[in-house]
PDB file of N, CA and C in Angstrom:
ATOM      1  N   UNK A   1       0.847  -1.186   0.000  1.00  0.00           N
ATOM      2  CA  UNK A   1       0.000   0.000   0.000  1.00  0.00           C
ATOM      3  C   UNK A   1       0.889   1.244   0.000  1.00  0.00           C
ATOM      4  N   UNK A   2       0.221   2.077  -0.819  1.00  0.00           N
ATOM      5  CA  UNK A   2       1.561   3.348  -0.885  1.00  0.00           C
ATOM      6  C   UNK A   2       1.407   4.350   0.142  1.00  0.00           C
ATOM      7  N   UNK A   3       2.233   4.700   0.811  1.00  0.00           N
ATOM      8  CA  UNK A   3       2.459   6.086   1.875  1.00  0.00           C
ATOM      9  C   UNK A   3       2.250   7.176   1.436  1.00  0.00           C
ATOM     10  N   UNK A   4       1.976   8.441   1.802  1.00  0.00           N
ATOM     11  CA  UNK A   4       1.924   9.470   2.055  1.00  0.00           C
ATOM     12  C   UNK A   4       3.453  10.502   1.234  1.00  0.00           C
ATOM     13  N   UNK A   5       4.610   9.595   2.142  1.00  0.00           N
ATOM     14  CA  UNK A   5       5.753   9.825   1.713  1.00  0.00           C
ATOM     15  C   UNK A   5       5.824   9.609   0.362  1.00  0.00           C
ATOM     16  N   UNK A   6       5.043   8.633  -0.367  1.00  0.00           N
ATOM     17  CA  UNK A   6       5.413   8.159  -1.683  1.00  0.00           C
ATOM     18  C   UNK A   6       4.857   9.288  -2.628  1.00  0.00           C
ATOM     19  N   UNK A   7       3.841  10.655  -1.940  1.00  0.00           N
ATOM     20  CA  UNK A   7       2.777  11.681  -2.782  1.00  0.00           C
ATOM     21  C   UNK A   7       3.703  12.826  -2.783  1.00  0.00           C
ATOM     22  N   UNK A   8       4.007  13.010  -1.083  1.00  0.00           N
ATOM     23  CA  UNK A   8       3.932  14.242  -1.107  1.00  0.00           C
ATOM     24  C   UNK A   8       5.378  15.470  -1.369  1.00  0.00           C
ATOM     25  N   UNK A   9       5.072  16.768  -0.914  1.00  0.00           N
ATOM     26  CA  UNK A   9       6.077  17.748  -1.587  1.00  0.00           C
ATOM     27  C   UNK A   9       7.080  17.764  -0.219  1.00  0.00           C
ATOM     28  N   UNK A  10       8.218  17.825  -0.380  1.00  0.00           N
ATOM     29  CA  UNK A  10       9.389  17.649   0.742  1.00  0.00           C
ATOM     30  C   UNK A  10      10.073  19.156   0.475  1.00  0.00           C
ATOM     31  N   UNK A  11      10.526  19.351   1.834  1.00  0.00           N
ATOM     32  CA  UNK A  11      11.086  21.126   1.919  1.00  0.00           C
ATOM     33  C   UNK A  11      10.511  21.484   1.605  1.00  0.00           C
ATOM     34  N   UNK A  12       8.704  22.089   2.037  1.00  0.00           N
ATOM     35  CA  UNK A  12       8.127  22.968   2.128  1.00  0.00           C
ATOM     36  C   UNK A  12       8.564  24.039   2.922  1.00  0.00           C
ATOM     37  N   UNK A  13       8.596  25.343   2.574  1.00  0.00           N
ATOM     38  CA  UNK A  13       8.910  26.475   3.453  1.00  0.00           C
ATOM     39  C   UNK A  13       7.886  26.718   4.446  1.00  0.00           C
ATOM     40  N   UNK A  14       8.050  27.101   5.805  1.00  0.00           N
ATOM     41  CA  UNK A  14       6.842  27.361   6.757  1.00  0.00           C
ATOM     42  C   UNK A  14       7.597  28.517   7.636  1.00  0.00           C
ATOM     43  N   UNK A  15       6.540  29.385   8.461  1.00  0.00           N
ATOM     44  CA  UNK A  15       5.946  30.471   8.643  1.00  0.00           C
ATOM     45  C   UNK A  15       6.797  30.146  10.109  1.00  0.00           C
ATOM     46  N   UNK A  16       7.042  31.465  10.641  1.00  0.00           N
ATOM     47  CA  UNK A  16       7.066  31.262  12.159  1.00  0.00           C
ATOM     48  C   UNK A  16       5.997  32.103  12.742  1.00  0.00           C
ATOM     49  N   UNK A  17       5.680  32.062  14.110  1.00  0.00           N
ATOM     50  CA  UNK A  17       4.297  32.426  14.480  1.00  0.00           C
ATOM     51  C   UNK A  17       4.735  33.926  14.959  1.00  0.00           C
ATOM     52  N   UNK A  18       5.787  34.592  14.806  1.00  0.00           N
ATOM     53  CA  UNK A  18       6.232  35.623  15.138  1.00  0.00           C
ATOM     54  C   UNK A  18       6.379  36.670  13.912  1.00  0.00           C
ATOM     55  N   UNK A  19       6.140  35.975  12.729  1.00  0.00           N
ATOM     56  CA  UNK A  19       6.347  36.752  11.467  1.00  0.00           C
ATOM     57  C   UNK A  19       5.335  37.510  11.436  1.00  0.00           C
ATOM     58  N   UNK A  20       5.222  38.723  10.443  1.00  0.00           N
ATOM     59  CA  UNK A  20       4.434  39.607  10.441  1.00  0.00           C
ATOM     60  C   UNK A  20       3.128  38.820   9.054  1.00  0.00           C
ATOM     61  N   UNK A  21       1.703  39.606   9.150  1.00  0.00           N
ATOM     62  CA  UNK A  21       1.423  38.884   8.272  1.00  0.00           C
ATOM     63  C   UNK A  21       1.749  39.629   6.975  1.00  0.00           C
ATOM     64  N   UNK A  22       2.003  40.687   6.765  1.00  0.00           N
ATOM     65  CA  UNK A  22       2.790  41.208   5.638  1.00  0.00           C
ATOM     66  C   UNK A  22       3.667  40.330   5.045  1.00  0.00           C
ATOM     67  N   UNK A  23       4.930  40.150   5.965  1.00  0.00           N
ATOM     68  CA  UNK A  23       5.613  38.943   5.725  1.00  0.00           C
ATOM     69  C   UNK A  23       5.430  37.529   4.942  1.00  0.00           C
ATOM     70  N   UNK A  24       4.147  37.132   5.432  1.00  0.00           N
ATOM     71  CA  UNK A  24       3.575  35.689   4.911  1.00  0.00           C
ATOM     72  C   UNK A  24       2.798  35.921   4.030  1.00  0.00           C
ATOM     73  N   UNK A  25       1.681  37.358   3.931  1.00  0.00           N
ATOM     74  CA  UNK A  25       1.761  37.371   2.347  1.00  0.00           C
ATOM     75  C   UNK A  25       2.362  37.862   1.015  1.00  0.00           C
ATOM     76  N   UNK A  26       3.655  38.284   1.554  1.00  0.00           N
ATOM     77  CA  UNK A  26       4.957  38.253   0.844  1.00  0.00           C
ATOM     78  C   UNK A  26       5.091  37.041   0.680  1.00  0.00           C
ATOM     79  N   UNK A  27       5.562  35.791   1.276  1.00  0.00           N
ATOM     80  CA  UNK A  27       5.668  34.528   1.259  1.00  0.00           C
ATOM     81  C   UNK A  27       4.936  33.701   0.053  1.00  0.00           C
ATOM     82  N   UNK A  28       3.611  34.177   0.288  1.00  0.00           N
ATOM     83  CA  UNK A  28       2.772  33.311  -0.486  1.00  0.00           C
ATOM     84  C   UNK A  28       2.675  33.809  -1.251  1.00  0.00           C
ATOM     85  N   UNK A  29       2.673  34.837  -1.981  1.00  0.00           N
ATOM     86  CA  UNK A  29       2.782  35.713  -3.234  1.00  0.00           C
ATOM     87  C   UNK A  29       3.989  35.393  -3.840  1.00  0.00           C
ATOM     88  N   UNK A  30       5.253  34.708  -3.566  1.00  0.00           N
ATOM     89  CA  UNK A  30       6.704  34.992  -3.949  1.00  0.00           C
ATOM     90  C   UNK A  30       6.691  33.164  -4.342  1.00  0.00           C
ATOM     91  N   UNK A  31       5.883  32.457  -3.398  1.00  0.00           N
ATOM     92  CA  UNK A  31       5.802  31.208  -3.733  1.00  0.00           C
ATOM     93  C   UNK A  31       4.337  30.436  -4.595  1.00  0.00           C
ATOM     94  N   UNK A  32       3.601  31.862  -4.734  1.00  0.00           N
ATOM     95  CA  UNK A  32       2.499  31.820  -5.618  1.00  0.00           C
ATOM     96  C   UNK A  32       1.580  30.361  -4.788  1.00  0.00           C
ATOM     97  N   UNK A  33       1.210  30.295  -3.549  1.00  0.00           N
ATOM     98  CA  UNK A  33       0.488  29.138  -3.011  1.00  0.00           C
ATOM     99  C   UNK A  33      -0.357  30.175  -1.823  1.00  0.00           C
ATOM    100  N   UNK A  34      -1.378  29.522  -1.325  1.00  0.00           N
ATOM    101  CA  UNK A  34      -2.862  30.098  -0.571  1.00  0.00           C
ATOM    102  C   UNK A  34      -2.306  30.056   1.162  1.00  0.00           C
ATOM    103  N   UNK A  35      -1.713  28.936   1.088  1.00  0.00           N
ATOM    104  CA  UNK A  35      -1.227  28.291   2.470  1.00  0.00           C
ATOM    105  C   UNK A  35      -0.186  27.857   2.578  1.00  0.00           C
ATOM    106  N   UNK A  36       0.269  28.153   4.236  1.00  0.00           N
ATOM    107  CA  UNK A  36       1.912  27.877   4.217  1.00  0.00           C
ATOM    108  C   UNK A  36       1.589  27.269   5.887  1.00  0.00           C
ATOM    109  N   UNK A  37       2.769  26.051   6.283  1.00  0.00           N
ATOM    110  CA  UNK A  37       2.216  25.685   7.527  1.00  0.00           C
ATOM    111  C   UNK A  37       3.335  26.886   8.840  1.00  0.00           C
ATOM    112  N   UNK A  38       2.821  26.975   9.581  1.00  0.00           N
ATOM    113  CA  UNK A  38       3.450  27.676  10.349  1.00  0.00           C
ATOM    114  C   UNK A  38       4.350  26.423  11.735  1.00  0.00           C
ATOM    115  N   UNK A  39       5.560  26.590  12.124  1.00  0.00           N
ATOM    116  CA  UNK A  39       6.287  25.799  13.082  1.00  0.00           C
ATOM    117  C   UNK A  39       6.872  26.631  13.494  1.00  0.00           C
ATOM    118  N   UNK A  40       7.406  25.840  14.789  1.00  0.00           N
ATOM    119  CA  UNK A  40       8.675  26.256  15.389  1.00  0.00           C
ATOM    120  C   UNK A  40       9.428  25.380  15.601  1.00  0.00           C
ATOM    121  N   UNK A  41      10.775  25.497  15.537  1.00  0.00           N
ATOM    122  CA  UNK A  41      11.668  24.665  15.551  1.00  0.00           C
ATOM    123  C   UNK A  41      11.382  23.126  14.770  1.00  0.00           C
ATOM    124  N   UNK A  42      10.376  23.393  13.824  1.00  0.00           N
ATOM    125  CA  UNK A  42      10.243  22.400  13.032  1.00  0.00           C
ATOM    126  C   UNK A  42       8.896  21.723  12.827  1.00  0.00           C
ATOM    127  N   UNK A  43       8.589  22.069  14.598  1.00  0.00           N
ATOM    128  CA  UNK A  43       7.282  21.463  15.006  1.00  0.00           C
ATOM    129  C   UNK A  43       6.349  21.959  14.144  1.00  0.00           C
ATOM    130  N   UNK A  44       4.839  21.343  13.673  1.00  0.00           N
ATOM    131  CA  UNK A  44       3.881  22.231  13.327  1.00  0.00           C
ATOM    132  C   UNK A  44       2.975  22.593  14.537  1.00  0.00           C
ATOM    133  N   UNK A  45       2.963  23.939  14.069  1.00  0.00           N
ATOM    134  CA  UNK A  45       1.673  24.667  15.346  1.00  0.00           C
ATOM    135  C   UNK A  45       0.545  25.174  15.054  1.00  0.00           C
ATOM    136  N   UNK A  46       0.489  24.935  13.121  1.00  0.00           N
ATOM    137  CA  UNK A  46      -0.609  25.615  12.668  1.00  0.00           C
ATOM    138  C   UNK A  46      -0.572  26.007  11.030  1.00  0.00           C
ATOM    139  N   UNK A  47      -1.512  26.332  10.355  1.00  0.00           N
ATOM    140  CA  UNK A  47      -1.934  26.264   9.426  1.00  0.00           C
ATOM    141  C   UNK A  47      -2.010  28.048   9.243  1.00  0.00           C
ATOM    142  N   UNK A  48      -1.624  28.893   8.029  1.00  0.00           N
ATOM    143  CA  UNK A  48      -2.011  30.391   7.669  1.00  0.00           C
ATOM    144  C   UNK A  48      -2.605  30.380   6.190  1.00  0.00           C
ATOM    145  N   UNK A  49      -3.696  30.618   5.953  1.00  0.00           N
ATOM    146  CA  UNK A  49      -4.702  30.383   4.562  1.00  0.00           C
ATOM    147  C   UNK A  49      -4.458  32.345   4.530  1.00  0.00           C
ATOM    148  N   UNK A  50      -4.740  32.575   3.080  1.00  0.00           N
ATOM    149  CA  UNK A  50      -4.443  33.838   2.233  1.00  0.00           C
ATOM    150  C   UNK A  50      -5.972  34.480   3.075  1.00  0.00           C
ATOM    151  N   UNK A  51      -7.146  33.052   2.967  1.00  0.00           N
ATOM    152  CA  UNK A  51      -8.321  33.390   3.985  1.00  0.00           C
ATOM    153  C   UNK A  51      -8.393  33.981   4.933  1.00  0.00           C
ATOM    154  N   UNK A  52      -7.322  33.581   5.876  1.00  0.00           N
ATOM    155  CA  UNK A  52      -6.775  33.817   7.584  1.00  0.00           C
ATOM    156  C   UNK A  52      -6.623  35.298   7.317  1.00  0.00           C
ATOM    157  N   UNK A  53      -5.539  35.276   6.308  1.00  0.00           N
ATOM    158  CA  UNK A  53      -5.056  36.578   6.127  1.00  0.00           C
ATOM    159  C   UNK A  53      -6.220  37.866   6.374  1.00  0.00           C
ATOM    160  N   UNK A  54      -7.282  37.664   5.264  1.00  0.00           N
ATOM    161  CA  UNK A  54      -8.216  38.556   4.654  1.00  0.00           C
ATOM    162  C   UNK A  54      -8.996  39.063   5.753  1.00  0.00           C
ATOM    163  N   UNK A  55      -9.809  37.445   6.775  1.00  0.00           N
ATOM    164  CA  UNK A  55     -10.584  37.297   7.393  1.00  0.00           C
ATOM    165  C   UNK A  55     -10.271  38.190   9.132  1.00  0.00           C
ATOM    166  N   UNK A  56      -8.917  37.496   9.444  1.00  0.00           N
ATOM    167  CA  UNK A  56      -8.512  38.096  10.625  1.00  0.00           C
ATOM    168  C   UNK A  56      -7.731  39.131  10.762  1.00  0.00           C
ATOM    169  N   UNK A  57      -6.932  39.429   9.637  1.00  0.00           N
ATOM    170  CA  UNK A  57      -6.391  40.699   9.842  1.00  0.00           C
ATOM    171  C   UNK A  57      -7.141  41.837   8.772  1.00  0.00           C
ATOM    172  N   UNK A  58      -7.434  41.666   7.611  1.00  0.00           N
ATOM    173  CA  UNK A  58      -7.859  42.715   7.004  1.00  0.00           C
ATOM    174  C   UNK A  58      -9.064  43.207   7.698  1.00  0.00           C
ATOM    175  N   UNK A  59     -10.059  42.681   7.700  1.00  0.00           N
ATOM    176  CA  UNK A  59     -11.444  42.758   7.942  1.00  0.00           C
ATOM    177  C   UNK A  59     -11.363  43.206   9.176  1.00  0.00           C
ATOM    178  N   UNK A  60     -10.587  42.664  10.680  1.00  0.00           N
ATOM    179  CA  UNK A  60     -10.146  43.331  11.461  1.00  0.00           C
ATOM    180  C   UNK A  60      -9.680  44.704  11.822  1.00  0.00           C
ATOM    181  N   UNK A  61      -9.030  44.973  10.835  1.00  0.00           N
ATOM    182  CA  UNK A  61      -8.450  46.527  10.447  1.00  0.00           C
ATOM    183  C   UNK A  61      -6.986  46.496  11.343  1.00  0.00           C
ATOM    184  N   UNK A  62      -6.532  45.285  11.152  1.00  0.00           N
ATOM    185  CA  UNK A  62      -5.211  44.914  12.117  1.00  0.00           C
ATOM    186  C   UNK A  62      -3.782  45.275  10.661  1.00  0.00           C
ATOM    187  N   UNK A  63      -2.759  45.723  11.333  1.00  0.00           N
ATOM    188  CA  UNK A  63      -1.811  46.231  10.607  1.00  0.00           C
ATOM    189  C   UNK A  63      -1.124  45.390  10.116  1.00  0.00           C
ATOM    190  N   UNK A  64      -0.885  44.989   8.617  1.00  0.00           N
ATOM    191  CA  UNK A  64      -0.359  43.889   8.264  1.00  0.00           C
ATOM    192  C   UNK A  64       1.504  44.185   8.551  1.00  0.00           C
ATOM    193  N   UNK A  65       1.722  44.810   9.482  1.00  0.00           N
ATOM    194  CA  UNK A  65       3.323  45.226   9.597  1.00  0.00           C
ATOM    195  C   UNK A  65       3.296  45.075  11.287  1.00  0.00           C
ATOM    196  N   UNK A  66       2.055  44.829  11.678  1.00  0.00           N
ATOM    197  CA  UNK A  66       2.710  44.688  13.110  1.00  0.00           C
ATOM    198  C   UNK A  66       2.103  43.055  13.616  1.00  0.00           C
ATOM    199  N   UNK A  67       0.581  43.175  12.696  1.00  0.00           N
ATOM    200  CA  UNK A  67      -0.274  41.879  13.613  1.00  0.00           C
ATOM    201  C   UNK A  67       1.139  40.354  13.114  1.00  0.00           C
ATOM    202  N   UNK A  68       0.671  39.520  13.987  1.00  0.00           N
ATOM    203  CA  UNK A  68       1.615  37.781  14.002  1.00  0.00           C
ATOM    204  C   UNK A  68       0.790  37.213  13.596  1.00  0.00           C
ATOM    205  N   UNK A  69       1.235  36.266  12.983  1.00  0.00           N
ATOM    206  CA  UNK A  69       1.093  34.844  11.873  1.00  0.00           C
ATOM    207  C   UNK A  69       0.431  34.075  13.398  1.00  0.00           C
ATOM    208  N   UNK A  70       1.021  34.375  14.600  1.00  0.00           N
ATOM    209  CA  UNK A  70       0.524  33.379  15.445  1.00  0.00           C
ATOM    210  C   UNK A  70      -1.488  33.339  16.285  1.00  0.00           C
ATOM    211  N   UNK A  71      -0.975  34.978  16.203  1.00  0.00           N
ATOM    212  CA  UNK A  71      -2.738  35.149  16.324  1.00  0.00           C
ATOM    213  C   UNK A  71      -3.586  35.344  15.005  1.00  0.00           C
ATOM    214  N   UNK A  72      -3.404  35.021  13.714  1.00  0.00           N
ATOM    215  CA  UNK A  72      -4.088  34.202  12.861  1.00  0.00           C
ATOM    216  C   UNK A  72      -4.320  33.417  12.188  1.00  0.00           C
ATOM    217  N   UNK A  73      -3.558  32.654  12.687  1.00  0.00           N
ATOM    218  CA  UNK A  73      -3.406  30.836  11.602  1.00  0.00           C
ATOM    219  C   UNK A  73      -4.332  29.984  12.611  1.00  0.00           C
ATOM    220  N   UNK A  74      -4.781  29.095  11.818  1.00  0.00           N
ATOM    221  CA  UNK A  74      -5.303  28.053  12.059  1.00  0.00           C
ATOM    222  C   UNK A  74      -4.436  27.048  12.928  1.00  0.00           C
ATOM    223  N   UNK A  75      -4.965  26.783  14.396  1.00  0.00           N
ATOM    224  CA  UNK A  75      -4.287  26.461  15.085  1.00  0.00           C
ATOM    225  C   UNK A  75      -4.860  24.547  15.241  1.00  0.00           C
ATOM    226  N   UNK A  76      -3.995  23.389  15.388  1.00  0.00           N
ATOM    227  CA  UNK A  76      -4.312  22.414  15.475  1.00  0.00           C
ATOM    228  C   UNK A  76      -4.445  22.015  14.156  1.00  0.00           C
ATOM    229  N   UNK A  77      -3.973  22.153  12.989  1.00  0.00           N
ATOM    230  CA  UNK A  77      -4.539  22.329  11.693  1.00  0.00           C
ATOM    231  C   UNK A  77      -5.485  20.675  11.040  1.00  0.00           C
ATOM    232  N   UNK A  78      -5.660  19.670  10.393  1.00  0.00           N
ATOM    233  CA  UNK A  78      -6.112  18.453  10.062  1.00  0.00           C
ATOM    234  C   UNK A  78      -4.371  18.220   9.681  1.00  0.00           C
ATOM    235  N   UNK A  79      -4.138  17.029  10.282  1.00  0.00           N
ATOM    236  CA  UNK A  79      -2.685  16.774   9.293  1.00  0.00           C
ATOM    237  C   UNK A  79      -2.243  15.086   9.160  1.00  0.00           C
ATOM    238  N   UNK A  80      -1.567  15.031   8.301  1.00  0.00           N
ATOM    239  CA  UNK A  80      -1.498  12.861   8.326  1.00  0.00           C
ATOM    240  C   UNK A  80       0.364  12.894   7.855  1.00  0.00           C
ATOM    241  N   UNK A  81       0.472  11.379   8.773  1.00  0.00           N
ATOM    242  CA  UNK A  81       2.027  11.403   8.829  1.00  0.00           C
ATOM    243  C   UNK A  81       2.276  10.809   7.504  1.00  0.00           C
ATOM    244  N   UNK A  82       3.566  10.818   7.886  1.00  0.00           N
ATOM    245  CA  UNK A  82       4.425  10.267   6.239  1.00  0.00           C
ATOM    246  C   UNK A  82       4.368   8.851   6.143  1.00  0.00           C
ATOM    247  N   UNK A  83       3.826   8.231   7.283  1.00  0.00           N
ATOM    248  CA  UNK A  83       4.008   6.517   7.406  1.00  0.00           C
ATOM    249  C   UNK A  83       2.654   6.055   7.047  1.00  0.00           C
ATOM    250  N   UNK A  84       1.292   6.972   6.903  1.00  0.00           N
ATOM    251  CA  UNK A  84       0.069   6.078   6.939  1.00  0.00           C
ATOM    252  C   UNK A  84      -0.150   5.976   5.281  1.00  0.00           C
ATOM    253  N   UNK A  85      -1.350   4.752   5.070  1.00  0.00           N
ATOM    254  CA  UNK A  85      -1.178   4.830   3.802  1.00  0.00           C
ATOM    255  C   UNK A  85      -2.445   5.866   3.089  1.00  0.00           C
ATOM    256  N   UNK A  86      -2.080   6.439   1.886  1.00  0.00           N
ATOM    257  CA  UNK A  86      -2.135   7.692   1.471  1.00  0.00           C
ATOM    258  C   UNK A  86      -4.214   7.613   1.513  1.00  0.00           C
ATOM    259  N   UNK A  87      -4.054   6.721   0.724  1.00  0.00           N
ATOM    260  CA  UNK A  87      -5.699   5.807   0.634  1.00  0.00           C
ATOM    261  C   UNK A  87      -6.532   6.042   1.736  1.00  0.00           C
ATOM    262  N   UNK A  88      -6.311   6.260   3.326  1.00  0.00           N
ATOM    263  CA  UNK A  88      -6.572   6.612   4.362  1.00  0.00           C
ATOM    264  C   UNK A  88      -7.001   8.075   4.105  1.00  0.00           C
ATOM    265  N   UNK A  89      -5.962   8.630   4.394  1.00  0.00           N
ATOM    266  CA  UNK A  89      -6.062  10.339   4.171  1.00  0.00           C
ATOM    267  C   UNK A  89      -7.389  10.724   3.213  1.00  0.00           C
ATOM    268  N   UNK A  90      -6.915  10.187   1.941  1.00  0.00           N
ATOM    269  CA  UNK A  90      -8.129  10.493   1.120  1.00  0.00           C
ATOM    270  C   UNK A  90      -9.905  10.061   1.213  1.00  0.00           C
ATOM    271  N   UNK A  91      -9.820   8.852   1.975  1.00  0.00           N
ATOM    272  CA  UNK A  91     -10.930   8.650   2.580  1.00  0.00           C
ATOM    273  C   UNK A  91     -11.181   9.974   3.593  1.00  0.00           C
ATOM    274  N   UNK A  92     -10.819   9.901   4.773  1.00  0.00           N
ATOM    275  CA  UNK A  92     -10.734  10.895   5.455  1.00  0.00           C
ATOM    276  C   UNK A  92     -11.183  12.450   5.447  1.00  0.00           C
ATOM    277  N   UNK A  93     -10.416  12.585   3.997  1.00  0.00           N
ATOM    278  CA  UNK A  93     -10.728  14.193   3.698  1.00  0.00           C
ATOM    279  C   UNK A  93     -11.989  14.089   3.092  1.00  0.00           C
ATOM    280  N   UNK A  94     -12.636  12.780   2.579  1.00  0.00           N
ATOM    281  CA  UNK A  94     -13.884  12.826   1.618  1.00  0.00           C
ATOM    282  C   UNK A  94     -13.924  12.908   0.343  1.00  0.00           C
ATOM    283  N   UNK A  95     -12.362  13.025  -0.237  1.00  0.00           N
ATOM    284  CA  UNK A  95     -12.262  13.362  -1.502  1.00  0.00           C
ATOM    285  C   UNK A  95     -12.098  14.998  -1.754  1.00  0.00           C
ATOM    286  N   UNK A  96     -12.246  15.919  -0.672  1.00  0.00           N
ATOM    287  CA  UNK A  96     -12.262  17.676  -1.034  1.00  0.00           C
ATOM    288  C   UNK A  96     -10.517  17.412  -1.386  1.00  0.00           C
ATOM    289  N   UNK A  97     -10.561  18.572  -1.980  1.00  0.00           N
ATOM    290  CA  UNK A  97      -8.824  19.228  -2.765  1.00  0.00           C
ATOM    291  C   UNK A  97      -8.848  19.448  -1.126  1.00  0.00           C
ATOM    292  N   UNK A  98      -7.299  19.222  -1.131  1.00  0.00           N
ATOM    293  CA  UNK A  98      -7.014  19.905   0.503  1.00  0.00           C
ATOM    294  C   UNK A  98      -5.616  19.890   0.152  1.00  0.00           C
ATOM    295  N   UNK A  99      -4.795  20.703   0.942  1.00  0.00           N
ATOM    296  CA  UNK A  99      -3.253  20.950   1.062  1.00  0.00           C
ATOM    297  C   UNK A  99      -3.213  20.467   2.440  1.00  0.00           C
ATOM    298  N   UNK A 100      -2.390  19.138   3.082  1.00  0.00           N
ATOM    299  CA  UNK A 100      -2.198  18.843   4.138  1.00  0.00           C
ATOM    300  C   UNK A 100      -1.224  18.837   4.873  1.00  0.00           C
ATOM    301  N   UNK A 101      -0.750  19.460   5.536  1.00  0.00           N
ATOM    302  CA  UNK A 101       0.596  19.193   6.374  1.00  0.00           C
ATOM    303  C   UNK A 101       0.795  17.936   6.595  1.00  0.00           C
ATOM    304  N   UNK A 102       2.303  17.269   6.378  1.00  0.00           N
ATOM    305  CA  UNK A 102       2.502  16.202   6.878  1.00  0.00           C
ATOM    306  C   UNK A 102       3.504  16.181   7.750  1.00  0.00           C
ATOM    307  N   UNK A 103       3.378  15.379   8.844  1.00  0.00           N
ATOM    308  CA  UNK A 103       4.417  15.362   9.750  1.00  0.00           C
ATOM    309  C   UNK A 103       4.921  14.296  10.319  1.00  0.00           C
ATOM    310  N   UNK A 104       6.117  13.886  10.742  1.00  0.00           N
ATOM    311  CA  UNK A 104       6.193  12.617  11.309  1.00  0.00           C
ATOM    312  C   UNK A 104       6.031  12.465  12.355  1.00  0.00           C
ATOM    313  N   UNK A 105       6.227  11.261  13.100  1.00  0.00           N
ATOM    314  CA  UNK A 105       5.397  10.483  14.525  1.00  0.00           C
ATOM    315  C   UNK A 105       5.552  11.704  15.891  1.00  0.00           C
ATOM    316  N   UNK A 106       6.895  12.349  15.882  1.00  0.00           N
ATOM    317  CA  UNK A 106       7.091  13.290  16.572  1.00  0.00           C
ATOM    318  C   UNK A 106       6.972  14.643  16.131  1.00  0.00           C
ATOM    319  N   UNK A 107       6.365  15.003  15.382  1.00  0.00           N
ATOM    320  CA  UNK A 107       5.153  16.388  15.107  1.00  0.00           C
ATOM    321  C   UNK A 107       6.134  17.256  14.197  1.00  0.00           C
ATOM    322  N   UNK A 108       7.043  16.820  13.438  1.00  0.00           N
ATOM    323  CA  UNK A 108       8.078  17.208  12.902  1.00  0.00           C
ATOM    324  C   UNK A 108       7.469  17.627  11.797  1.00  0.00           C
ATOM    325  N   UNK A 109       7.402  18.911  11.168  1.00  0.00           N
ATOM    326  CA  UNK A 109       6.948  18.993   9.562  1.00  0.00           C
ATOM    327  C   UNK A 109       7.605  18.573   8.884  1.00  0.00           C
ATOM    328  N   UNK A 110       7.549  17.300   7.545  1.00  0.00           N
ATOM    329  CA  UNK A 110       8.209  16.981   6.572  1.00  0.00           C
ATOM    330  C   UNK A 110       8.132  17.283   5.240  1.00  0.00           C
ATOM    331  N   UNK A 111       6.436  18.161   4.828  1.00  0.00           N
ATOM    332  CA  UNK A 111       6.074  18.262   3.915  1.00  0.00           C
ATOM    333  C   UNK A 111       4.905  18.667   3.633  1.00  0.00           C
ATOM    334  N   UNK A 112       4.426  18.586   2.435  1.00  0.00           N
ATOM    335  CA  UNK A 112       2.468  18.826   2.215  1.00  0.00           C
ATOM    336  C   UNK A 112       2.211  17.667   1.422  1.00  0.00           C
ATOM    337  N   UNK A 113       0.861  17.386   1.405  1.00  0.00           N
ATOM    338  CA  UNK A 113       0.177  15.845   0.810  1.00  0.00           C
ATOM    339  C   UNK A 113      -1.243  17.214   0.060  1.00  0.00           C
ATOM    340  N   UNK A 114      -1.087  17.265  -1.213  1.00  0.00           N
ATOM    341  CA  UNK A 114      -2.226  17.827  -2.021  1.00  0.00           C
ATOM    342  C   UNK A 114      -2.888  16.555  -2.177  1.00  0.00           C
ATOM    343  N   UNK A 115      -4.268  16.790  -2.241  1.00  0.00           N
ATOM    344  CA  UNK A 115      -5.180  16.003  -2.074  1.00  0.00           C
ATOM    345  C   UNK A 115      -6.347  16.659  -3.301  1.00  0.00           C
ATOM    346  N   UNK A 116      -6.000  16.565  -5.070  1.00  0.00           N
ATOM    347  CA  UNK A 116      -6.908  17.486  -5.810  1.00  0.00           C
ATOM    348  C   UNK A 116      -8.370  16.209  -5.919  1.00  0.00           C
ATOM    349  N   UNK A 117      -8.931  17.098  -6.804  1.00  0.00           N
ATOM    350  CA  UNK A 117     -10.153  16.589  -6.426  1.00  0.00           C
ATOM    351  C   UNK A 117     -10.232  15.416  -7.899  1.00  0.00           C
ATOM    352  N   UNK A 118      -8.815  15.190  -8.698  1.00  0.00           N
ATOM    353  CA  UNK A 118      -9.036  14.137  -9.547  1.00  0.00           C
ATOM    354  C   UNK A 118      -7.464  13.627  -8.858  1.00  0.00           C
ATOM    355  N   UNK A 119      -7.050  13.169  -7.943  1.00  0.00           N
ATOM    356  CA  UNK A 119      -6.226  12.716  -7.501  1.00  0.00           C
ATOM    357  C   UNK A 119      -6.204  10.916  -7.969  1.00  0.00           C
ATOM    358  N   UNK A 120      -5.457  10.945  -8.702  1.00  0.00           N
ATOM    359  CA  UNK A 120      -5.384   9.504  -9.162  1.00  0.00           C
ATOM    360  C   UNK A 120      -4.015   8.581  -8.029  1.00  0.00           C
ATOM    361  N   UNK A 121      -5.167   8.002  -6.875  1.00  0.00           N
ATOM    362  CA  UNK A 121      -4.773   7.195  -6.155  1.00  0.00           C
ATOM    363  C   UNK A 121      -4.860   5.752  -6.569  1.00  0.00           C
ATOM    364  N   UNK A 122      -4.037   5.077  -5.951  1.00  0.00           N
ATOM    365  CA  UNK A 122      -4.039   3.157  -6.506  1.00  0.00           C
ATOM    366  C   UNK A 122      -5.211   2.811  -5.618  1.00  0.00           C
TER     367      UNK A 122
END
């Protein structure tokens, strides 16, 4: 049965929860993607959608030069390790497109698992 590891994107860049969100949507504009996972020291702590962005800081009227990545990302985010098999996940998500953090057994970010909505799984 194929892994996770066998899909997904390795050296993904991620966010620290101290960055500005200016910063991260510099990030995602420069890497042309919606979502970036946010860690520390490797760990994941959370999920920042271009959404997050709009929703909690624009609409807020919060300063994209001072507000943190940490008080608006998606905290606890959905995420599946590099060891389960991929077939799982996709059950799981229901079949929606999803960008998933993947991490290993000790919460380590290793990557993202795209999940499109014609994902040709075995």
């Amino acid at each position: 049965m194929n892994q996770v590891s066998d899909y997904m994107t390795r050296g993904v860049p991620a966010l620290s929860a101290v960055d500005t969100a200016r910063a991260a949507a510099q990030t995602m504009q420069s890497l042309n993607v919606d979502a970036l996972p946010v860690c520390s020291d490797g760990r994941l702590l959370g999920m920042l959608t271009a959404r997050d962005l709009a929703v909690f800081a624009v609409a807020r009227g919060l300063s994209p030069a001072h507000a943190r990545v940490g008080g608006l990302m998606s905290v606890d985010p959905v995420r599946c390790f590099d060891d389960e098999p991929v077939q799982d996940v996709w059950r799981r998500s229901r079949g929606a497109a999803q960008r998933i953090p993947v991490t290993d057994r000790r919460g380590q970010l290793v990557g993202m698992l795209f999940l499109g909505d014609d994902a040709a799984l075995p």
